[in-house]
C-alpha atoms as a PDB file:
ATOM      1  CA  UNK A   1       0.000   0.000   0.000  1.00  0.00           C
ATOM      2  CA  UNK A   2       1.372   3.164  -0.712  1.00  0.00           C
ATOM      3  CA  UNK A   3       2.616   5.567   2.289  1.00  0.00           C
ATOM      4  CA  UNK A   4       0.533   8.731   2.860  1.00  0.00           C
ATOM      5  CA  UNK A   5       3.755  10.087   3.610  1.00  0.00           C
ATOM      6  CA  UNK A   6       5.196   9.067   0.203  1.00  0.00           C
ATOM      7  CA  UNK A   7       3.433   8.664  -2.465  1.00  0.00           C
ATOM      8  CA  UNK A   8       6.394   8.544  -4.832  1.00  0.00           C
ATOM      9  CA  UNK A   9       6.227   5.292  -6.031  1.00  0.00           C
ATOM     10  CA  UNK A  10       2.635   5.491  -7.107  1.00  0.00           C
ATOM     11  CA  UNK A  11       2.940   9.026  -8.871  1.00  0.00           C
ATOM     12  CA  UNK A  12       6.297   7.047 -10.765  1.00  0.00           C
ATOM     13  CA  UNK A  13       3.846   3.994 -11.524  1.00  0.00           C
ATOM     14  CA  UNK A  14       0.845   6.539 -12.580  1.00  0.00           C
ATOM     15  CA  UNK A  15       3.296   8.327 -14.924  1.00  0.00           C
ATOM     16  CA  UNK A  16       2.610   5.868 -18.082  1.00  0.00           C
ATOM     17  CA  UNK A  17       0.091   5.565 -20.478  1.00  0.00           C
ATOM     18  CA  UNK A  18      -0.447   1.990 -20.172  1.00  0.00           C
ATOM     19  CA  UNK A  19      -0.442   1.738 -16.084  1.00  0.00           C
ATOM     20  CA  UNK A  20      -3.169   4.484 -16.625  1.00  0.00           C
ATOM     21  CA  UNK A  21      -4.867   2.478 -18.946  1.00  0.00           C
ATOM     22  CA  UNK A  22      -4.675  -1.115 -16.734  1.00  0.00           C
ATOM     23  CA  UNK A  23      -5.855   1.147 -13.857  1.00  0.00           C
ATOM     24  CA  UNK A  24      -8.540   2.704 -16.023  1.00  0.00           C
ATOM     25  CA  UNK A  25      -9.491  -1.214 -17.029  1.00  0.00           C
ATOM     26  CA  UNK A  26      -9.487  -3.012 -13.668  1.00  0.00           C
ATOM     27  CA  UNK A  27     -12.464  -0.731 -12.534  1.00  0.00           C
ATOM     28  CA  UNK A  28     -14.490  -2.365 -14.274  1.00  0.00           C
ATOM     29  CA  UNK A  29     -13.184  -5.194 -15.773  1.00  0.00           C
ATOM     30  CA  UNK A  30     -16.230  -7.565 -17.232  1.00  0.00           C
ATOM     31  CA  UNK A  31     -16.923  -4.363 -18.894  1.00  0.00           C
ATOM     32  CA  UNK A  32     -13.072  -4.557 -20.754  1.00  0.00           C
ATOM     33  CA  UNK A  33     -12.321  -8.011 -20.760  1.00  0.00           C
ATOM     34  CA  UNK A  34     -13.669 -11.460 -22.352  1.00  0.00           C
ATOM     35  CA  UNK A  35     -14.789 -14.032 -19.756  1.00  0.00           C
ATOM     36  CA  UNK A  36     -11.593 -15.871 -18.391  1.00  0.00           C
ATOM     37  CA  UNK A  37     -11.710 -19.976 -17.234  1.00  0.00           C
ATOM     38  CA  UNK A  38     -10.115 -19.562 -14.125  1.00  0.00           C
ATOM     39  CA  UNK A  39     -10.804 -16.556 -11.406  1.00  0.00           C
ATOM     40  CA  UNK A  40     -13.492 -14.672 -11.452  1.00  0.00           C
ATOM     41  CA  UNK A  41     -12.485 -11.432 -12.849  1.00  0.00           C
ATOM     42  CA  UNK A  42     -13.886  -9.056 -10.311  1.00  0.00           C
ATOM     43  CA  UNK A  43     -13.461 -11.548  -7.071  1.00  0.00           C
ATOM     44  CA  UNK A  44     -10.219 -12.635  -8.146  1.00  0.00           C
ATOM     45  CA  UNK A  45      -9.004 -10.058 -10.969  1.00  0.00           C
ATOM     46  CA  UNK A  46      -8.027 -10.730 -14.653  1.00  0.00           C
ATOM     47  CA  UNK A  47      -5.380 -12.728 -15.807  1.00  0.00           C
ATOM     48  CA  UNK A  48      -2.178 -11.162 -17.001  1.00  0.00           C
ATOM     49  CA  UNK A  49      -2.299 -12.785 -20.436  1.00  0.00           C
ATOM     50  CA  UNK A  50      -5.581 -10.834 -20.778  1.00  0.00           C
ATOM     51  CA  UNK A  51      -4.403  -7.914 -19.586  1.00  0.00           C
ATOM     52  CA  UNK A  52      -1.239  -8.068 -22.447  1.00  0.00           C
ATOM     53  CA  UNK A  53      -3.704  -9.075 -24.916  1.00  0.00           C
ATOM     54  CA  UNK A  54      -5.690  -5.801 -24.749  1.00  0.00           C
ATOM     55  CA  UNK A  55      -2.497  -3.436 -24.038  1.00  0.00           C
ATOM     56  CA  UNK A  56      -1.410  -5.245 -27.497  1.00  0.00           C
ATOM     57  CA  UNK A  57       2.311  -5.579 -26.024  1.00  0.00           C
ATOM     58  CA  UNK A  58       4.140  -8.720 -24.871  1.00  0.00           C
ATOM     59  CA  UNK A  59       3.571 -10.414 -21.545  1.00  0.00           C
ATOM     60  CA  UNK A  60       6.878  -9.762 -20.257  1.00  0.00           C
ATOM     61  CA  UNK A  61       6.549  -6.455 -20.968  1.00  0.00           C
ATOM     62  CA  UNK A  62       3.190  -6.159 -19.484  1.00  0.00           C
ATOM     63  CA  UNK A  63       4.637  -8.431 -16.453  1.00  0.00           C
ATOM     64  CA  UNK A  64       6.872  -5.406 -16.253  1.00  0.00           C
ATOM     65  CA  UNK A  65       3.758  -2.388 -16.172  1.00  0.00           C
ATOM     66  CA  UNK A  66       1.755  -5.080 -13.618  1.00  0.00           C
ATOM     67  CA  UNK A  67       4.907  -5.363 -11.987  1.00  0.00           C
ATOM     68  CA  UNK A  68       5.461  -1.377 -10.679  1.00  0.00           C
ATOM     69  CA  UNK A  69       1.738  -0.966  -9.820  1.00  0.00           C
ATOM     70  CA  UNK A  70       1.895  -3.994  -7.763  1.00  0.00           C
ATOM     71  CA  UNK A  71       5.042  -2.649  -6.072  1.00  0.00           C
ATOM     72  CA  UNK A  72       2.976   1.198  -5.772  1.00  0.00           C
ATOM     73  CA  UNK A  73       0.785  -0.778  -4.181  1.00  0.00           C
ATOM     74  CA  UNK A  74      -1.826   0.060  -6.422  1.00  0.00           C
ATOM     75  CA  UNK A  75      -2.577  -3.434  -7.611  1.00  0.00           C
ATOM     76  CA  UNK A  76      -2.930  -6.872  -5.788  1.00  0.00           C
ATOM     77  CA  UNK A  77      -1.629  -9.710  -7.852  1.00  0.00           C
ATOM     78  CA  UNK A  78      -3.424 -13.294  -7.216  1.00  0.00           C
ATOM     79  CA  UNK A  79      -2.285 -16.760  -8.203  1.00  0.00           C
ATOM     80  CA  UNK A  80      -4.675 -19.145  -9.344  1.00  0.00           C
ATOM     81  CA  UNK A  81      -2.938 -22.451 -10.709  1.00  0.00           C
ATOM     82  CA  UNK A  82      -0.345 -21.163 -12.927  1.00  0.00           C
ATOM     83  CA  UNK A  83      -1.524 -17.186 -13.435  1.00  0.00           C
ATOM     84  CA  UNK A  84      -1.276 -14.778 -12.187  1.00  0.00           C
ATOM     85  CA  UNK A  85      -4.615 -12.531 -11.880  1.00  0.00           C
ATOM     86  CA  UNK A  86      -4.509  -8.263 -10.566  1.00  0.00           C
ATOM     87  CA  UNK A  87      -7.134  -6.074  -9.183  1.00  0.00           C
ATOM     88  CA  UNK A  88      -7.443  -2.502  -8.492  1.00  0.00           C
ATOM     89  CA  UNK A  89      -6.183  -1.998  -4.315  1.00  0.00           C
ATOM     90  CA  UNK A  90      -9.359   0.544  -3.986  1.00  0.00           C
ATOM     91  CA  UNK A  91      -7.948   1.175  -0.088  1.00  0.00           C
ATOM     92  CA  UNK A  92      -4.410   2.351  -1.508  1.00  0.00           C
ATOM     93  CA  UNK A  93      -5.991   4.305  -4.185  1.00  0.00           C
ATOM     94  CA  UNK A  94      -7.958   5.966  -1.738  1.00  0.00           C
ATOM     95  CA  UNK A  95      -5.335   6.792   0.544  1.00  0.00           C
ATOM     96  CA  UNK A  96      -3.110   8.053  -2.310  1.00  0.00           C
ATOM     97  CA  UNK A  97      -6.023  10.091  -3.434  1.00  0.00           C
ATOM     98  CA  UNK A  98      -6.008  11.565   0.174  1.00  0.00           C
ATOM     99  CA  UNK A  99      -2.323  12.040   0.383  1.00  0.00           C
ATOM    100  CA  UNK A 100      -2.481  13.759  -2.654  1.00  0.00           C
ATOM    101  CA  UNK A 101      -5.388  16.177  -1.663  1.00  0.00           C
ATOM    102  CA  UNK A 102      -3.201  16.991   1.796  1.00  0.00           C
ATOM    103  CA  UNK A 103       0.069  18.152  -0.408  1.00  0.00           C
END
């Protein structure tokens, strides 16, 4: 989760096109992605090969993107079986919202 104190990591992981765009996704994700066989995609969050599929980029590059939100504690990652499924981390965002606000 990020710090209140310092939100650094999260503005870094907010400054790209495509984090902004995963971010943007993961709110509502049946609304952006196909049905998936394993995880629920709102319980559970959408598989990374999904998530590289719609960014149009490969997965280790999207691994990389999922990656630094994860770390900004923006995103939770999830394994089911062999994948790897993310979600939004709507407390972080929230408290990086506030942070921001308080600068």
């Amino acid at each position: 989760m990020p710090s209140p104190d310092n939100p650094r990591a999260a503005l870094r992981a907010l400054a790209s096109e495509r984090r902004l765009a995963i971010l943007d996704w993961l709110r509502d994700p049946r609304a952006h992605f196909r049905p998936q066989v394993d995880g629920d995609l709102v319980k559970d969050g959408v598989c990374g090969l999904l998530i590289a599929e719609k960014l149009g980029v490969s997965q280790p590059t999207t691994s990389e993107h999922l990656k630094i939100l994860v770390q900004a504690g923006l995103l939770r990652g999830k394994r089911i079986k062999q994948w790897t499924f993310y979600r939004r981390d709507e407390s972080a965002i929230t408290a990086l919202k506030r942070a921001l606000r308080d600068l």
